[in-house]
Each structure stands twice: as C-alpha cells, then as structure tokens.
PDB file of N, CA and C in Angstrom:
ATOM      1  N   UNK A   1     -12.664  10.578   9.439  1.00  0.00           N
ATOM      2  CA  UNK A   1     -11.366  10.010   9.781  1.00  0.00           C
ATOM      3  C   UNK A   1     -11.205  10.071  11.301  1.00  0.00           C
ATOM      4  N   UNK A   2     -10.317   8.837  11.645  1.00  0.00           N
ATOM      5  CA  UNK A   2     -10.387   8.814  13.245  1.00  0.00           C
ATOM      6  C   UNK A   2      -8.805   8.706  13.726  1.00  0.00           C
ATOM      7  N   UNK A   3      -8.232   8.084  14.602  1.00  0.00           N
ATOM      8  CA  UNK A   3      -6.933   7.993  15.238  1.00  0.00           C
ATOM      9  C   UNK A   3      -6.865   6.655  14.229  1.00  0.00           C
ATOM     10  N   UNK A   4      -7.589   5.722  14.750  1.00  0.00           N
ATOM     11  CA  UNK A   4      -7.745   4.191  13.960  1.00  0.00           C
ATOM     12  C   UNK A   4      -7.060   4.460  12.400  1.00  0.00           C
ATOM     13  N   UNK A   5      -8.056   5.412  11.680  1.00  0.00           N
ATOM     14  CA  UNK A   5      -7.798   5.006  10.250  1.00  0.00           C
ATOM     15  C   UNK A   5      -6.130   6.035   9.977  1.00  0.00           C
ATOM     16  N   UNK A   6      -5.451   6.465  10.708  1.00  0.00           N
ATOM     17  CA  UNK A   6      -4.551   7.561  10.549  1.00  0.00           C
ATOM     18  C   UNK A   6      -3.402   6.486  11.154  1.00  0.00           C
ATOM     19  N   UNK A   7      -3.631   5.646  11.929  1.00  0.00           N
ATOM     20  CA  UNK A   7      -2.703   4.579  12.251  1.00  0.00           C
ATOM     21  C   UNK A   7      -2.932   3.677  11.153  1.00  0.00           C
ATOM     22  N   UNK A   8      -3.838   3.183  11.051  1.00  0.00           N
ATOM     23  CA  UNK A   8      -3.909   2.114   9.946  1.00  0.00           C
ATOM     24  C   UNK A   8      -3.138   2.484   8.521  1.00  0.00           C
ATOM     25  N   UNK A   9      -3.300   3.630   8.286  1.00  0.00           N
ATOM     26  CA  UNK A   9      -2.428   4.366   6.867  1.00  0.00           C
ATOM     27  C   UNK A   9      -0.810   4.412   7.103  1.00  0.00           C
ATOM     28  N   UNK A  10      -0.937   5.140   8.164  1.00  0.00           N
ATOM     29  CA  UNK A  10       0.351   5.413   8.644  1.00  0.00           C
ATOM     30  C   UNK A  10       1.267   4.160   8.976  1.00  0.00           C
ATOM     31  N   UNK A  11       0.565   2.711   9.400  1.00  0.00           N
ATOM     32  CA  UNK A  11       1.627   1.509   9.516  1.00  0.00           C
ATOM     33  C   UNK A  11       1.714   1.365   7.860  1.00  0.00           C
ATOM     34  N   UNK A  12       0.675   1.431   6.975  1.00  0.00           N
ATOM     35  CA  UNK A  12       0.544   1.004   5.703  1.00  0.00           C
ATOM     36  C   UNK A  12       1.554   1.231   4.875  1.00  0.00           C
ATOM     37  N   UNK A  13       2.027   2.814   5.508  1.00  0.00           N
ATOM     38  CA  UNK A  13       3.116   3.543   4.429  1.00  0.00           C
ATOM     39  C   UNK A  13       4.153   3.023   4.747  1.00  0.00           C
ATOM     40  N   UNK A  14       4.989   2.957   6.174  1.00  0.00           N
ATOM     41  CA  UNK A  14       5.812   2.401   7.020  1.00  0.00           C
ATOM     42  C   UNK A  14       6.345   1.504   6.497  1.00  0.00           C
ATOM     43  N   UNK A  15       5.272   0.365   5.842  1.00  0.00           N
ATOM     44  CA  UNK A  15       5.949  -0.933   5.064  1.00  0.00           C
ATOM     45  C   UNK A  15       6.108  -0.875   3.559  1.00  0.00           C
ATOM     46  N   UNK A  16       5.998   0.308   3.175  1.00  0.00           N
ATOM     47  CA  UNK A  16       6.507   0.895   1.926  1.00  0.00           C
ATOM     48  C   UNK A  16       8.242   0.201   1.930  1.00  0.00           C
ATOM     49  N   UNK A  17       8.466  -0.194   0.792  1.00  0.00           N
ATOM     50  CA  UNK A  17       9.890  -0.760   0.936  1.00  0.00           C
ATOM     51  C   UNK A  17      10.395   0.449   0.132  1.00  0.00           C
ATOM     52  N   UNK A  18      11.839   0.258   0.448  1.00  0.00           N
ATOM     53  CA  UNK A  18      12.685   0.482  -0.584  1.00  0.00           C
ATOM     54  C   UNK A  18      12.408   1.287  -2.075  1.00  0.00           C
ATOM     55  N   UNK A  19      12.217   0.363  -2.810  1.00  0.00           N
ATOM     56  CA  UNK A  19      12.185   0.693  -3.962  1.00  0.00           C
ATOM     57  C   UNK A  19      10.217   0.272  -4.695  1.00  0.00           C
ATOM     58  N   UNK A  20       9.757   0.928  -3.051  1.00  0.00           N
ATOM     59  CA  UNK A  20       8.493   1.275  -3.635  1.00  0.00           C
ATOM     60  C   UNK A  20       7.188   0.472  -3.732  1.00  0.00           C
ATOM     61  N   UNK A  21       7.758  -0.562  -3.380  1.00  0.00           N
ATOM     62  CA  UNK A  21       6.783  -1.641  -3.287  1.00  0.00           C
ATOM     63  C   UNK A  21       5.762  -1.692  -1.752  1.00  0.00           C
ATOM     64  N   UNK A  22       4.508  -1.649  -1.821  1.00  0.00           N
ATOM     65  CA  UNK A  22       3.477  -1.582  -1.103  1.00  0.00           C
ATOM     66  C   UNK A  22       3.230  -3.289  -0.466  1.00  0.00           C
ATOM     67  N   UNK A  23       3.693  -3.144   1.368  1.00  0.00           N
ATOM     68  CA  UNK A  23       3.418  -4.497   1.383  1.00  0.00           C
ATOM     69  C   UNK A  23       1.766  -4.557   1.431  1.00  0.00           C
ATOM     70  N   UNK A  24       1.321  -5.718   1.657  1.00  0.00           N
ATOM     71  CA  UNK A  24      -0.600  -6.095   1.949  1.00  0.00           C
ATOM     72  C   UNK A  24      -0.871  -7.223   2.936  1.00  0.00           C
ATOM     73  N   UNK A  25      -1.847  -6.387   4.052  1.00  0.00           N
ATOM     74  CA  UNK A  25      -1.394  -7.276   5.159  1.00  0.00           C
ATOM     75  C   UNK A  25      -3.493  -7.487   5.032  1.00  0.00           C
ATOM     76  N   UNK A  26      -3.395  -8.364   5.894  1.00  0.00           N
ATOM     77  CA  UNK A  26      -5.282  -9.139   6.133  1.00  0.00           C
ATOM     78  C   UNK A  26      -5.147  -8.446   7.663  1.00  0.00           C
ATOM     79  N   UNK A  27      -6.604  -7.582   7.937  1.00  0.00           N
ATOM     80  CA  UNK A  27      -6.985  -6.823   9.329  1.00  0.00           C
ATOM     81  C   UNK A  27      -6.346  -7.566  10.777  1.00  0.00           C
ATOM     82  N   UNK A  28      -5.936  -8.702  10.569  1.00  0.00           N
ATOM     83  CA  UNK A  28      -5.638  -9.574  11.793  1.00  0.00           C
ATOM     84  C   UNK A  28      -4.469  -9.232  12.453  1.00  0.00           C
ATOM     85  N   UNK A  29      -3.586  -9.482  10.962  1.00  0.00           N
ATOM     86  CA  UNK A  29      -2.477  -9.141  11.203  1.00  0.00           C
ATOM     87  C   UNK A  29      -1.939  -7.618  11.720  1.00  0.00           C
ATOM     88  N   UNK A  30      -2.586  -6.550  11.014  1.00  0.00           N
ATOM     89  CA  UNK A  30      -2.430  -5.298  11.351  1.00  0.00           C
ATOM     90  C   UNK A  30      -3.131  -4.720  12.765  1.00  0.00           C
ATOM     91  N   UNK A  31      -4.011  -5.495  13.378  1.00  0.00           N
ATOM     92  CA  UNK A  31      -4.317  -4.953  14.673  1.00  0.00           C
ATOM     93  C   UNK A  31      -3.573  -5.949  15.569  1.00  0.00           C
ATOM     94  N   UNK A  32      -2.880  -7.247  15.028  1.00  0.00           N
ATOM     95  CA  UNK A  32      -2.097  -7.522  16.196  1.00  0.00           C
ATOM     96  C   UNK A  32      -0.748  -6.628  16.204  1.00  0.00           C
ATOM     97  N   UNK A  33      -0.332  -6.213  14.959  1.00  0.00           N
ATOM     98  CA  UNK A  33       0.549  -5.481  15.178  1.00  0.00           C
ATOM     99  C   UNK A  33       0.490  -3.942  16.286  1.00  0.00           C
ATOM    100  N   UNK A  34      -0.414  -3.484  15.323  1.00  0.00           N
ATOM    101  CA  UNK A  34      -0.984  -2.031  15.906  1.00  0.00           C
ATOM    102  C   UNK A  34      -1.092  -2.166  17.804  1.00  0.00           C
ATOM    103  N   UNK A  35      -1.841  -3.530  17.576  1.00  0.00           N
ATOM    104  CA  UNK A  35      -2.727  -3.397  19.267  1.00  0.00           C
ATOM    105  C   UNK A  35      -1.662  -4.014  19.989  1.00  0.00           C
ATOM    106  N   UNK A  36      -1.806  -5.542  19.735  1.00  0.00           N
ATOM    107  CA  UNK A  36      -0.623  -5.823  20.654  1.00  0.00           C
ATOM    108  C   UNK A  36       0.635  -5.968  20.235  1.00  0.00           C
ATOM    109  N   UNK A  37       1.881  -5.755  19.714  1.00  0.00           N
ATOM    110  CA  UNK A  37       2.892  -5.412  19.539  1.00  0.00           C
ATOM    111  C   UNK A  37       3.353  -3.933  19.924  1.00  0.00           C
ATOM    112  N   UNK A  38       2.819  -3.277  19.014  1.00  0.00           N
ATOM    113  CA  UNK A  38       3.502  -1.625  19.019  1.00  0.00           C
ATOM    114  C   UNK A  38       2.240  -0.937  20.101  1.00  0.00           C
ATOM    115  N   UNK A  39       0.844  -1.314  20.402  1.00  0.00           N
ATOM    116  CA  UNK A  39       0.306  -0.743  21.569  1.00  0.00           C
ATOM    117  C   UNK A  39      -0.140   0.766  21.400  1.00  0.00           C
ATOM    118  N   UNK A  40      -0.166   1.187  19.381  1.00  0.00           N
ATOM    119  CA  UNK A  40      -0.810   2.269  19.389  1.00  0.00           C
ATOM    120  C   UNK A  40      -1.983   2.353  19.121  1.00  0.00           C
ATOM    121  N   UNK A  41      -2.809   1.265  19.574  1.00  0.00           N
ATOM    122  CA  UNK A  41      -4.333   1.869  19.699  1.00  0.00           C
ATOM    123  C   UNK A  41      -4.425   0.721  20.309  1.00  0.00           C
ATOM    124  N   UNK A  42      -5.793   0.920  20.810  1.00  0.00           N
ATOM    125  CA  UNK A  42      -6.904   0.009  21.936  1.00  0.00           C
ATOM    126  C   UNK A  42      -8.108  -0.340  20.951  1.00  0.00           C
ATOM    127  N   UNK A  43      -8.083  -1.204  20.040  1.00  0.00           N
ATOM    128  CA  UNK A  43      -9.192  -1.127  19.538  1.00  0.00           C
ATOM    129  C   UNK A  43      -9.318  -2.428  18.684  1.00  0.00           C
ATOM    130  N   UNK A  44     -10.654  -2.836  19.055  1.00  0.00           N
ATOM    131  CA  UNK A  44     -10.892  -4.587  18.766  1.00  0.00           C
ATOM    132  C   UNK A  44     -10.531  -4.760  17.375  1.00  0.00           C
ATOM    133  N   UNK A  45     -10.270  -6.350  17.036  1.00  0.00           N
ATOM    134  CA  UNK A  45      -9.952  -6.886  15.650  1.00  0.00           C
ATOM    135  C   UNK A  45     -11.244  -6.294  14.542  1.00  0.00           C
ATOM    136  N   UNK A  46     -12.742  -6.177  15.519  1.00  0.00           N
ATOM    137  CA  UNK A  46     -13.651  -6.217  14.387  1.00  0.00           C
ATOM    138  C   UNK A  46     -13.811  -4.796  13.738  1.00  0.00           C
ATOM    139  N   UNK A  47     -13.050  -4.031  14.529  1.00  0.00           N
ATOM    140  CA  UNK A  47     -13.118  -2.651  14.294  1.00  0.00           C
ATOM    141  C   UNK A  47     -11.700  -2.250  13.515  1.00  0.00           C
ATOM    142  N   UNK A  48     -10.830  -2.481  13.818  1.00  0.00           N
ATOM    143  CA  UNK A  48      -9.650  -2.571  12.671  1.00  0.00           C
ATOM    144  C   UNK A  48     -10.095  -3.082  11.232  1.00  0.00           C
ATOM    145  N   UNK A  49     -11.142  -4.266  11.215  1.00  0.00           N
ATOM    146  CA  UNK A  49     -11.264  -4.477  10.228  1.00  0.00           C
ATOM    147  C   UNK A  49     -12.449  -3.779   9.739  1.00  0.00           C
ATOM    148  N   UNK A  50     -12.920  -3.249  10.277  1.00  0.00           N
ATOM    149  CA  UNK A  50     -14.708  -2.227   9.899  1.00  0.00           C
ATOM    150  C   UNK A  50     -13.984  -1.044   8.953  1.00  0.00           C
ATOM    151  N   UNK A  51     -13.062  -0.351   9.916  1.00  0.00           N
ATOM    152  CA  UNK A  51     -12.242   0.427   9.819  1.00  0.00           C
ATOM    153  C   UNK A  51     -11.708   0.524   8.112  1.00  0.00           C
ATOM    154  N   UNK A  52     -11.101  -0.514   8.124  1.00  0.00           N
ATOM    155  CA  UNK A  52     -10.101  -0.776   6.727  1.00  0.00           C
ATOM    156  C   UNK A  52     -11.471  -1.125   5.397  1.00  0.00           C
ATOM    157  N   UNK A  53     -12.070  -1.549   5.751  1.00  0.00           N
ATOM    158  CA  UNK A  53     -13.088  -1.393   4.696  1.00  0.00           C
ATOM    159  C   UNK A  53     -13.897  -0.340   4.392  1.00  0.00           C
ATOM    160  N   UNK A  54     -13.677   0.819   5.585  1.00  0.00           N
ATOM    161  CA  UNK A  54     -14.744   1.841   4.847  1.00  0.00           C
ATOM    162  C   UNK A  54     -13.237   2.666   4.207  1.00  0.00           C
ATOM    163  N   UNK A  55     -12.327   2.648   4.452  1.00  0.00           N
ATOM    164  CA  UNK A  55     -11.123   2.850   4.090  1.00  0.00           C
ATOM    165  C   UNK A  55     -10.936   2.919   2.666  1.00  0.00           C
ATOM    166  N   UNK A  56     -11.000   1.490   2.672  1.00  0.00           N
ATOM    167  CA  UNK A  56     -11.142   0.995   0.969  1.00  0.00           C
ATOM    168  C   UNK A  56     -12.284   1.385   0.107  1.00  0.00           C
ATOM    169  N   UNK A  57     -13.250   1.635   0.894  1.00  0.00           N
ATOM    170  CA  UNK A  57     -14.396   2.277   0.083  1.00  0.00           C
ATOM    171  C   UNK A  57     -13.642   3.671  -0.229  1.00  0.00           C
ATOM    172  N   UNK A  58     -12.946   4.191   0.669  1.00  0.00           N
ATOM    173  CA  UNK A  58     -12.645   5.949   0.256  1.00  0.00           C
ATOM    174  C   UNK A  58     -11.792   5.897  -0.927  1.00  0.00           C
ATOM    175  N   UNK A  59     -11.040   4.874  -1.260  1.00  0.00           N
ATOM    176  CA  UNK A  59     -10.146   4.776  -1.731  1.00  0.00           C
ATOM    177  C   UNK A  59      -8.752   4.936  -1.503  1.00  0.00           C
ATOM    178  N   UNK A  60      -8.322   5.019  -0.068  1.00  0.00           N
ATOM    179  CA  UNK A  60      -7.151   5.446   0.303  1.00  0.00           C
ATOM    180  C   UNK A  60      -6.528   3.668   1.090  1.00  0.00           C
ATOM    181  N   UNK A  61      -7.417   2.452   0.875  1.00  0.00           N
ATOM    182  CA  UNK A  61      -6.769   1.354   1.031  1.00  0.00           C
ATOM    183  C   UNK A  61      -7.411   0.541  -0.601  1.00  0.00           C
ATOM    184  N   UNK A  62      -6.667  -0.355  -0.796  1.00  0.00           N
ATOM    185  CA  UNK A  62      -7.003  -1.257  -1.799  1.00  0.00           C
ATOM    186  C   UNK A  62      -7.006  -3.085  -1.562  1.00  0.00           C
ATOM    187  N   UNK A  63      -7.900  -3.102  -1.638  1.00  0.00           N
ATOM    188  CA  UNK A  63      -8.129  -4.750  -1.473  1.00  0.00           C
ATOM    189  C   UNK A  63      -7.568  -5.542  -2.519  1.00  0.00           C
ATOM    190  N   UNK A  64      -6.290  -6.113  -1.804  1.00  0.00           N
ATOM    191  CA  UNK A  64      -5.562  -6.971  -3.054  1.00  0.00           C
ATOM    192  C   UNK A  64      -6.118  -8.212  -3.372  1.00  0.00           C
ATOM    193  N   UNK A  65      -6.453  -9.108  -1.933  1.00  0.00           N
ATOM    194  CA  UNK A  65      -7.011 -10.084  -2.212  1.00  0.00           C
ATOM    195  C   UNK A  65      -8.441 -10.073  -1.695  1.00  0.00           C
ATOM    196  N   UNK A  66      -9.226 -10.122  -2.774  1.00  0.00           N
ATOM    197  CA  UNK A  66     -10.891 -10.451  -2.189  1.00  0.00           C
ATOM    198  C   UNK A  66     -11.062 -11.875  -1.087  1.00  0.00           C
ATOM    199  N   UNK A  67     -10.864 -13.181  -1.246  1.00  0.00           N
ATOM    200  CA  UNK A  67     -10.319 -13.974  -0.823  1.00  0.00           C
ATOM    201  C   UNK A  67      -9.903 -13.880   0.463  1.00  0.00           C
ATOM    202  N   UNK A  68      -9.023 -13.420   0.484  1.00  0.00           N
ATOM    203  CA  UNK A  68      -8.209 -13.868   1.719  1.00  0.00           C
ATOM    204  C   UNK A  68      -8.095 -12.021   2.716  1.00  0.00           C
ATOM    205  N   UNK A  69      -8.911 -11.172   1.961  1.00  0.00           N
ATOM    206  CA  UNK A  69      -8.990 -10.216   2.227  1.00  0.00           C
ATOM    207  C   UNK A  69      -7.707  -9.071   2.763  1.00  0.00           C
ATOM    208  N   UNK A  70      -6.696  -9.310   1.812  1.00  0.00           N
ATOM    209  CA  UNK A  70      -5.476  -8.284   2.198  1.00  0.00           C
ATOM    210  C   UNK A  70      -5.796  -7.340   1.649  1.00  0.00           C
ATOM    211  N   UNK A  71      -4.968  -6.069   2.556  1.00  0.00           N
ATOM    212  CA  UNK A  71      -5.147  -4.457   1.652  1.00  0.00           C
ATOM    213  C   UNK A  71      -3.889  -4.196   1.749  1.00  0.00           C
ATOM    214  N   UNK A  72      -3.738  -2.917   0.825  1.00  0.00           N
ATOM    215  CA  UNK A  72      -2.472  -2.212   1.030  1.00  0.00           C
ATOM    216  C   UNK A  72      -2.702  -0.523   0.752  1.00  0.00           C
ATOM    217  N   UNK A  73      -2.181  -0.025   0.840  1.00  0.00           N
ATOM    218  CA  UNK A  73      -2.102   1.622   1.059  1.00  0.00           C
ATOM    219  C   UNK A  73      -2.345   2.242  -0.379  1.00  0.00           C
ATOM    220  N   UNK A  74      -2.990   3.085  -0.821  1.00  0.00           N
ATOM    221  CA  UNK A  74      -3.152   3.802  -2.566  1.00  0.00           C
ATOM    222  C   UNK A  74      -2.565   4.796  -2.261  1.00  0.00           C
ATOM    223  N   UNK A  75      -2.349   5.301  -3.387  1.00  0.00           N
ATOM    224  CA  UNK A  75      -1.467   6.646  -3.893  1.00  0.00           C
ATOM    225  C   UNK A  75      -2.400   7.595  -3.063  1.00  0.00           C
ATOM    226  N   UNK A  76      -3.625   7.275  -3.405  1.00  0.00           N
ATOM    227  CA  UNK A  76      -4.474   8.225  -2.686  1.00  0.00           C
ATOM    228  C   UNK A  76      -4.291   8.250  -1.168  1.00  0.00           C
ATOM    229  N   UNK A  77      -4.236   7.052  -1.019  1.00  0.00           N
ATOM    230  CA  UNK A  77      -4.365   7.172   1.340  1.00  0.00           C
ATOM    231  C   UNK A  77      -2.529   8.045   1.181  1.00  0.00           C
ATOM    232  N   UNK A  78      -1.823   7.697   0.668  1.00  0.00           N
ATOM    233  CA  UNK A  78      -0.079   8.466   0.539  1.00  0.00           C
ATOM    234  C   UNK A  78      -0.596  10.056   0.592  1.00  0.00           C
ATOM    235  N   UNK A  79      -1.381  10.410  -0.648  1.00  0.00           N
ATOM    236  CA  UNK A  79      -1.867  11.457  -0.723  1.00  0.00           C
ATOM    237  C   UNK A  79      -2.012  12.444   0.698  1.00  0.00           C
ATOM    238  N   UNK A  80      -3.642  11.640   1.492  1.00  0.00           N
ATOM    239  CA  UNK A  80      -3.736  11.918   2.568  1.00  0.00           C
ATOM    240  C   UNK A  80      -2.828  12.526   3.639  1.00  0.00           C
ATOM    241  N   UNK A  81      -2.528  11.406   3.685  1.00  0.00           N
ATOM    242  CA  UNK A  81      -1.100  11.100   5.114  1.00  0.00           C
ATOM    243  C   UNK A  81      -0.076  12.024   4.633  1.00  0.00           C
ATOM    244  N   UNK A  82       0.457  12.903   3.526  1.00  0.00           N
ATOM    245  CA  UNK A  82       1.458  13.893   2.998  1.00  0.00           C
ATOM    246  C   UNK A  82       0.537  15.339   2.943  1.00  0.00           C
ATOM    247  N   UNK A  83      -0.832  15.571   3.765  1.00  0.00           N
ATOM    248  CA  UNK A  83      -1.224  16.347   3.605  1.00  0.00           C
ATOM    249  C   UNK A  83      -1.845  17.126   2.103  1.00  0.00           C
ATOM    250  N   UNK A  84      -1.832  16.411   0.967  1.00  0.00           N
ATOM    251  CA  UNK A  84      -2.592  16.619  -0.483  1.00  0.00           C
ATOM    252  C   UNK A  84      -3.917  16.642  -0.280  1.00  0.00           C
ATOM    253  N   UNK A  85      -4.677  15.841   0.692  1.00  0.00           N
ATOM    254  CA  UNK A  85      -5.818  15.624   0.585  1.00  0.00           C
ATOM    255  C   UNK A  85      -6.204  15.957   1.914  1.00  0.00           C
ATOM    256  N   UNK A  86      -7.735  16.822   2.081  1.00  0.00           N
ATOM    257  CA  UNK A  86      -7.946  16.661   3.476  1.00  0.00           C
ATOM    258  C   UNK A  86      -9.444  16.070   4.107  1.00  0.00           C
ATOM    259  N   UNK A  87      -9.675  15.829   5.377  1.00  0.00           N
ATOM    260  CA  UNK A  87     -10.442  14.798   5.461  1.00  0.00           C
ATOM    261  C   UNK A  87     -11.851  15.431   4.699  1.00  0.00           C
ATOM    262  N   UNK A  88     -11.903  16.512   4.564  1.00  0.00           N
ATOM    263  CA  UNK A  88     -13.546  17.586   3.888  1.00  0.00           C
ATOM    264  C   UNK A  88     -13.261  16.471   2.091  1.00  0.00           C
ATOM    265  N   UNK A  89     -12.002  16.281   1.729  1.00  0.00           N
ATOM    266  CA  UNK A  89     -11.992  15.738   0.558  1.00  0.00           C
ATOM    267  C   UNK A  89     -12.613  14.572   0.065  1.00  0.00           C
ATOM    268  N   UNK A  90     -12.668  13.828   1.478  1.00  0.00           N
ATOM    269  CA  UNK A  90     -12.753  12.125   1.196  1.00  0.00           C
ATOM    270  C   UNK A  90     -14.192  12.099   0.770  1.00  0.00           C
ATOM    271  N   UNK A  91     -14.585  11.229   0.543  1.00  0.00           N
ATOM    272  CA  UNK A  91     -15.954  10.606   0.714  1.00  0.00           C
ATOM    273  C   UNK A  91     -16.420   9.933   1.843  1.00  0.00           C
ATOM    274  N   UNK A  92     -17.513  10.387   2.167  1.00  0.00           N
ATOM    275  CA  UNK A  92     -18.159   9.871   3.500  1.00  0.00           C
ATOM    276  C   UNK A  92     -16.784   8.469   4.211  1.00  0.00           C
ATOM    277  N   UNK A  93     -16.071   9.133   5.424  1.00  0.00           N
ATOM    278  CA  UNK A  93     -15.760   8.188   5.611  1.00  0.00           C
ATOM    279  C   UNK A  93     -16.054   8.285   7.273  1.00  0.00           C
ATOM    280  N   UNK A  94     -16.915   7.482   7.853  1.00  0.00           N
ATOM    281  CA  UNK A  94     -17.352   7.638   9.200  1.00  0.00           C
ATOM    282  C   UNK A  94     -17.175   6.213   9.736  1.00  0.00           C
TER     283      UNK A  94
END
C-alpha cells in the first residue's frame, strides 16, 4: 500500500452517499479529481489507473463495469481505511 492507493480509497468512501450507496468512477475521472482539482497527489493517469487495478485484485476496489472500466470501493477497502484490516493482511499489493 502506498499514499496513491490510501487516496484512491479514501476519495472512494467520501462518495459514499447517504443512504449507502457506493458511487463508481473510470481511473480518468478519479485522478483528474485527485490530481488536478483537489491536488492530493502528483501522480500520472497511467498510474492511478495501475494503481486501482492491483487494488481490485486485493479486493478492496470492485470493477463495476468491465467495459467501460468503473470501480467502486468494497466492504473490504471500508474495512481497510476503518483500520479492520492491515496492510500485512492484504494480498500482495505492490
């Protein structure tokens, strides 16, 4: 786990609505947010998106659309980010 994937979770939860619903955004969108909008990380589109796929391999993102490639946050990445899980837990995530 890096700064990258701890931001990437952490905007993920952020758009947690209301009454629970998980939004799902495609890597583009989330590093223009991350990078240029809010300016908390420095780090290219291809790596936001490298990022979110080994992510999804851990299981702490979920690929909603294969297609069009959106993810959104699992119970498990919630897990994480609330301290339940720690990074010795994950599976290889480098």
């Amino acid at each position: 786990m890096n700064e990258a994937d701890d931001a990437i979770l952490e905007y993920f939860q952020e758009l947690e609505t209301d009454t629970g619903h998980r939004i799902a955004l495609p890597p583009t969108a989330l590093w223009y947010n991350l990078v240029e909008e809010l300016g908390v990380l420095d780090r290219s589109q291809n790596t936001i998106s490298r990022r979110m796929n080994v992510l999804s391999d851990a299981g702490l993102l979920e690929k909603t659309d294969e297609k069009r490639g959106y993810y959104r946050v699992t119970d498990r990445g919630i897990a994480y980010l609330e301290g339940e899980l720690e990074a010795s837990d994950l599976d290889q995530v480098d």
